[in-house]
N, C-alpha and C. Protein backbone atom coordinates (compact mmCIF):
# COMPACT_ATOMS: atom_id res chain seq x y z
N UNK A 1 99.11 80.95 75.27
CA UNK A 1 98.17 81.95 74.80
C UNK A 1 96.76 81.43 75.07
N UNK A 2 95.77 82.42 75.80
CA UNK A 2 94.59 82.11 76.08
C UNK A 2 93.54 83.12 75.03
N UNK A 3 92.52 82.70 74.71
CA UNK A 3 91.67 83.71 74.22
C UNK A 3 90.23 83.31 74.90
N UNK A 4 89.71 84.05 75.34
CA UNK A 4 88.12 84.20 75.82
C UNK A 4 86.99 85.00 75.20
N UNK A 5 86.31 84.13 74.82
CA UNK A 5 84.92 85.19 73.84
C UNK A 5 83.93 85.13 74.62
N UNK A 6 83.27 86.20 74.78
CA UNK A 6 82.06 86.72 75.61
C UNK A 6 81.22 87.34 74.74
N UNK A 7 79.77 87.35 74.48
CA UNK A 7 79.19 87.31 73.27
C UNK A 7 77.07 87.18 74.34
N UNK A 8 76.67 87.68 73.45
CA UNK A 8 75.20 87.94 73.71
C UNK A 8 74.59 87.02 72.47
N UNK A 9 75.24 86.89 71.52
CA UNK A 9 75.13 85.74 70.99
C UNK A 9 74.58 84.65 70.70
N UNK A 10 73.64 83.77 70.43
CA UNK A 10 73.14 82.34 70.48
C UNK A 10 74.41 81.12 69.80
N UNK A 11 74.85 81.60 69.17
CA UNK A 11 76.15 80.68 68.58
C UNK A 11 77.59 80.75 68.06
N UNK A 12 78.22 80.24 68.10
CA UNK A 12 79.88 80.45 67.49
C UNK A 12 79.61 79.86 66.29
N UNK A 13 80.66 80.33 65.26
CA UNK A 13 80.88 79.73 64.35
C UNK A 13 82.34 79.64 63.87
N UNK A 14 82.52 78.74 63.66
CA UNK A 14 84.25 78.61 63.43
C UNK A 14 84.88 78.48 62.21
N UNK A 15 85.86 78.87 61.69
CA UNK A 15 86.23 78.86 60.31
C UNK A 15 87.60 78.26 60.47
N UNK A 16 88.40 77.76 59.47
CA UNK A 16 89.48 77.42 59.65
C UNK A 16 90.24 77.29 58.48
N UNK A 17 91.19 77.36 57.88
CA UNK A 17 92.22 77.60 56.79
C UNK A 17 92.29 76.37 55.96
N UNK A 18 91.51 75.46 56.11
CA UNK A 18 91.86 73.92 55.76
C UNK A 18 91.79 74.53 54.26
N UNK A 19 91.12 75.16 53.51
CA UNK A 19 91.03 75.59 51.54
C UNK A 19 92.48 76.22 51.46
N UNK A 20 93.04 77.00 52.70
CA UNK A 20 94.42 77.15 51.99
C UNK A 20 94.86 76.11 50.85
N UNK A 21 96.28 77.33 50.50
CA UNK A 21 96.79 76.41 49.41
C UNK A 21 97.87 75.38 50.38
N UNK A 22 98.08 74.45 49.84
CA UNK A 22 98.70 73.23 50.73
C UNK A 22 100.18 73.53 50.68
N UNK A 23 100.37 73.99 49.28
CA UNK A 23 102.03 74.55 49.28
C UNK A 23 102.02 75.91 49.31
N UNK A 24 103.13 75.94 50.35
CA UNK A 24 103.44 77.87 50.89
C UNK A 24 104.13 78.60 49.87
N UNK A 25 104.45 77.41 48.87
CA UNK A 25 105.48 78.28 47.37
C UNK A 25 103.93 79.07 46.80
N UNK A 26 103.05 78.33 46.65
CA UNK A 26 101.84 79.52 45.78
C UNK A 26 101.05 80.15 46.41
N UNK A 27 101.37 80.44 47.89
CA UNK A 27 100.43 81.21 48.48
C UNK A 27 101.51 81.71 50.00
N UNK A 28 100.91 82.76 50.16
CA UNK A 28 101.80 83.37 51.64
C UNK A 28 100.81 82.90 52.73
N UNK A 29 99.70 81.84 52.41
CA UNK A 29 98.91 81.13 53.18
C UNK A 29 99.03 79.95 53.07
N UNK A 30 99.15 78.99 54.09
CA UNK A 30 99.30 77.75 54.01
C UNK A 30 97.93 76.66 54.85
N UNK A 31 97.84 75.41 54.73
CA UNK A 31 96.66 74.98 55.14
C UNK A 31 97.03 74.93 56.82
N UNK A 32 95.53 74.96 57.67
CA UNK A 32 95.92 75.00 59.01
C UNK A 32 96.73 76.09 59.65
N UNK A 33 97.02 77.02 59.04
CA UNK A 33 97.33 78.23 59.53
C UNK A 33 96.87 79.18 60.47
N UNK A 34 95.28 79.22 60.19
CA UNK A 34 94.33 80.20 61.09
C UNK A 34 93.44 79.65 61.10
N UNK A 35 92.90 80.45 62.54
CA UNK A 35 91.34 79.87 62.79
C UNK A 35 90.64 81.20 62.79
N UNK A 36 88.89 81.21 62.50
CA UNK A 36 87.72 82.46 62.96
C UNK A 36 87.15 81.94 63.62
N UNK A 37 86.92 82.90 64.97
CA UNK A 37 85.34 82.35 65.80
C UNK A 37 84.77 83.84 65.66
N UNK A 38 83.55 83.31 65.18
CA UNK A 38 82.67 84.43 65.08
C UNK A 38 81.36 83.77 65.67
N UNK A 39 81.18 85.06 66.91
CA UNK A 39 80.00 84.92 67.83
C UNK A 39 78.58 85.18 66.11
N UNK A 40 77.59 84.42 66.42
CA UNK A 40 75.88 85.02 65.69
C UNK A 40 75.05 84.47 65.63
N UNK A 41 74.16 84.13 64.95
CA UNK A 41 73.15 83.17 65.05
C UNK A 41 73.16 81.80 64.36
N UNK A 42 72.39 80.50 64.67
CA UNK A 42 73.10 79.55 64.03
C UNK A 42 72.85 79.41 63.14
N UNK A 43 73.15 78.81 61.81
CA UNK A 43 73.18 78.33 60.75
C UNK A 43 71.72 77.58 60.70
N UNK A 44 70.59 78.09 59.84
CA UNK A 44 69.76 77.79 59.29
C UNK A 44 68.91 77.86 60.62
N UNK A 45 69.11 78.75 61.40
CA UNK A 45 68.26 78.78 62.38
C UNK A 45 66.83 79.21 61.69
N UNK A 46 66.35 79.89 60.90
CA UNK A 46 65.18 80.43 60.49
C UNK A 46 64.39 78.82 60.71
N UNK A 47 64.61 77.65 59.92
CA UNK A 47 64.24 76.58 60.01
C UNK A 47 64.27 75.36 61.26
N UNK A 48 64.72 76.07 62.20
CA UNK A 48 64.86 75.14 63.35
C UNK A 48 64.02 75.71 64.44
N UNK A 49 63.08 74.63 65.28
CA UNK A 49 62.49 75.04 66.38
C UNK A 49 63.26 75.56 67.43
N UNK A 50 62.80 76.52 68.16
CA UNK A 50 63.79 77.03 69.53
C UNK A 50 65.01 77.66 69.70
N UNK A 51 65.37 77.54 68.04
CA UNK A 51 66.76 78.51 68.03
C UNK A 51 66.22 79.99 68.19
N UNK A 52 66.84 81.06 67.95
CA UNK A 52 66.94 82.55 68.19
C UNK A 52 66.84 82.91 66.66
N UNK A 53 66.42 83.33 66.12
CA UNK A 53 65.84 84.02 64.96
C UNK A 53 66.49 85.19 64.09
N UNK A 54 67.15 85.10 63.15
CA UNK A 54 68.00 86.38 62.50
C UNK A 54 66.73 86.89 62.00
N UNK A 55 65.91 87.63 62.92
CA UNK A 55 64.87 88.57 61.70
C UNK A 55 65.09 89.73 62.62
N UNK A 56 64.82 90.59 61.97
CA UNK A 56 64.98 92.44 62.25
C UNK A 56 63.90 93.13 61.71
N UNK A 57 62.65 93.11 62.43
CA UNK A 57 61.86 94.20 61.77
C UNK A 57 61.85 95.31 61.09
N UNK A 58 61.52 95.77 60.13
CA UNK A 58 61.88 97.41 59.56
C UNK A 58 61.75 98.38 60.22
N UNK A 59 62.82 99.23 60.49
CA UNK A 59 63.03 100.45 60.83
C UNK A 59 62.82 100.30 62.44
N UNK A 60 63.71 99.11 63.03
CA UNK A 60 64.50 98.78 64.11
C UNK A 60 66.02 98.71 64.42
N UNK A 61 65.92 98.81 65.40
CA UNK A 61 68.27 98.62 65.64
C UNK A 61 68.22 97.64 66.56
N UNK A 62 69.20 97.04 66.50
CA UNK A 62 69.79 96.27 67.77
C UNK A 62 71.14 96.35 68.16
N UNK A 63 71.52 95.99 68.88
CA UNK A 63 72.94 95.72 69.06
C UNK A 63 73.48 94.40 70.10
N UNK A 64 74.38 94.01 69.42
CA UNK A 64 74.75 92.62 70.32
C UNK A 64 76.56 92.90 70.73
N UNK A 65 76.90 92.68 71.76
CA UNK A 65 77.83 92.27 72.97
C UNK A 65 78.85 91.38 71.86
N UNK A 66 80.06 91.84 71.60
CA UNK A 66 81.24 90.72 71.43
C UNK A 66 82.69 90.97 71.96
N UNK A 67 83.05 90.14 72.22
CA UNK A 67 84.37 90.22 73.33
C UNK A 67 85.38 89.58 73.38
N UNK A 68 86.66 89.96 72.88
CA UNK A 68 87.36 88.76 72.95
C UNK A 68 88.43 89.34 73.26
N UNK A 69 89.05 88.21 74.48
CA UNK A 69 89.98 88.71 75.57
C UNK A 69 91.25 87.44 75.16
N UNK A 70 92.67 88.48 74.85
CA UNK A 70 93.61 87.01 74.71
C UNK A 70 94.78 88.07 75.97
N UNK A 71 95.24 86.55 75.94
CA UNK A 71 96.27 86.83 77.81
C UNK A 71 97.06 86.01 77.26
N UNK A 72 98.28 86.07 77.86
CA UNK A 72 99.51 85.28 77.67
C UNK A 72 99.99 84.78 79.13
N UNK A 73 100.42 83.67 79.76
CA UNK A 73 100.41 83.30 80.41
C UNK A 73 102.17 82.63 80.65
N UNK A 74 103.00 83.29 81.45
CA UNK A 74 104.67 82.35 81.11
C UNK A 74 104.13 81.43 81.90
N UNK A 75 105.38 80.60 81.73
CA UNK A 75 105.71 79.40 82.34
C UNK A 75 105.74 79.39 83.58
């Protein structure tokens, strides 16, 4: 299994299941189970030189590009 993200984007951010519960008896989630990539801006960018900026002027739109392509590939 392949997945490809295509994104207008300045950053990924990744999430991952590690807070699951560790035993699958108290949860229908277990740790390491799933991952998130979510294309956006980076984390505390407001405070960093040269990053890309989460600000939105009032009574503007934007729109940003996200893409994600999964393929399966046999043997």
């Amino acid at each position: 299994i392949q997945m490809d993200v295509a994104s207008d984007m300045p950053g990924l951010q990744l999430y991952t299941a590690n807070e699951a519960a560790s035993d699958a008896k108290q949860s229908r989630f277990f740790q390491h189970c799933a991952v998130c990539l979510e294309p956006g801006y980076f984390p505390n960018a407001l405070n960093q030189e040269g990053f890309d900026k989460p600000i939105l002027p009032a009574h503007t739109k934007t729109e940003h590009f996200i893409c994600f392509t999964v393929t399966l590939q046999e043997r």
